[in-house]
Protein backbone atom coordinates (compact mmCIF):
# COMPACT_ATOMS: atom_id res chain seq x y z
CA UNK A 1 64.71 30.91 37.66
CA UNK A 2 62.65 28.27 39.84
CA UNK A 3 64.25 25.47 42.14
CA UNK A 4 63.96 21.81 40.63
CA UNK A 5 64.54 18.48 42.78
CA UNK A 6 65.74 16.10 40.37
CA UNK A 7 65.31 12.54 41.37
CA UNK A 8 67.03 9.94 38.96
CA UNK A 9 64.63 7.15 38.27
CA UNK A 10 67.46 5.03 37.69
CA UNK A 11 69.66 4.57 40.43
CA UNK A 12 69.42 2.07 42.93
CA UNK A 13 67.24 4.51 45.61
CA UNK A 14 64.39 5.63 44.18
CA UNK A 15 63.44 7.66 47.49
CA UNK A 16 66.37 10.07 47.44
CA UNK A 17 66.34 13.45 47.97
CA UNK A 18 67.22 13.81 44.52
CA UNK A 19 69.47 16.90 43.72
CA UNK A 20 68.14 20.67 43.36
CA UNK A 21 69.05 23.10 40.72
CA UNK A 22 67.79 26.64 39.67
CA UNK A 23 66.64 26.14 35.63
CA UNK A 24 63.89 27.57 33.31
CA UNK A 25 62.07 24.39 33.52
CA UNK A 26 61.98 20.73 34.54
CA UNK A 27 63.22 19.54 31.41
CA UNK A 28 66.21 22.24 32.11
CA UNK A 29 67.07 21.13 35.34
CA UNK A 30 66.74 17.49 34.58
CA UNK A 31 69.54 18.09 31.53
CA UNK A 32 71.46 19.91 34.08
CA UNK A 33 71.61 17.02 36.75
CA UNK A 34 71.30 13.61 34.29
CA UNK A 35 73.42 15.08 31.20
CA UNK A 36 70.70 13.84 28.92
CA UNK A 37 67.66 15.60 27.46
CA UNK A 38 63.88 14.22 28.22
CA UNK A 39 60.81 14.64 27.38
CA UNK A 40 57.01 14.88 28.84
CA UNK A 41 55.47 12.31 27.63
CA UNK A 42 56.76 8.42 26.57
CA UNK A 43 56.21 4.83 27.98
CA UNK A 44 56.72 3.91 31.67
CA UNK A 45 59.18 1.95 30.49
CA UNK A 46 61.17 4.64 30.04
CA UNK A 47 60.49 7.06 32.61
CA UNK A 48 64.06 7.98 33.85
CA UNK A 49 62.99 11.26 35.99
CA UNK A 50 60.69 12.75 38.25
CA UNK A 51 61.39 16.49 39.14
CA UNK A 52 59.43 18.28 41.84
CA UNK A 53 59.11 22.42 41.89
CA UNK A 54 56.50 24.82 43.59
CA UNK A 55 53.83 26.52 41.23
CA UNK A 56 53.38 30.52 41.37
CA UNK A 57 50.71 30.04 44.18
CA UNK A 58 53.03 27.69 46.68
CA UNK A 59 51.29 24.72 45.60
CA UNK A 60 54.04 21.75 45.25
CA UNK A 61 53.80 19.84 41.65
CA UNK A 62 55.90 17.17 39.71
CA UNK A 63 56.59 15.62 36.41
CA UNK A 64 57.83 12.80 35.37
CA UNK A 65 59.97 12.97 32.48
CA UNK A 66 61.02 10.39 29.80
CA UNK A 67 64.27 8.99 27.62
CA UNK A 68 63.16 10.37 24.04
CA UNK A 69 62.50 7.56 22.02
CA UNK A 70 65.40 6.12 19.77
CA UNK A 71 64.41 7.36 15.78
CA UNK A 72 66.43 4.41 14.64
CA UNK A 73 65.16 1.92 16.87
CA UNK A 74 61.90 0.90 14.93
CA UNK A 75 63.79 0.49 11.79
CA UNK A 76 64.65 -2.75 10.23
């Protein structure tokens, strides 16, 4: 398993340390510390996480992650 800093997009200081967790992948340890399951790709809008880690060759790396869009939300 890798480390993952999980940094909630939402709360009030986005410059926090965020919180670090050992998980299979950033969408892993993002479930682990938010409770809710994300995505890669969505709208700025809804960017909720970013989630730093360290690649094989000790390069440092991020993603942000995203709410997954509401199914029901387009419907009429």
């Amino acid at each position: 398993m890798v480390q993952f800093r999980v940094v909630d997009l939402l709360m009030a200081d986005r410059n926090g340390d965020g919180r670090v967790v050992a998980a299979d992948s950033p969408e892993h340890a993002a479930r682990l510390v938010l409770g809710v399951d994300l995505v890669r790709d969505g709208l700025r809008s809804d960017a909720r996480a970013l989630v730093y880690f360290e690649e094989h060759d000790g390069r440092g790396a991020s993603v942000q992650l995203f709410s997954k869009p509401d199914p029901m939300a387009n419907q009429t």
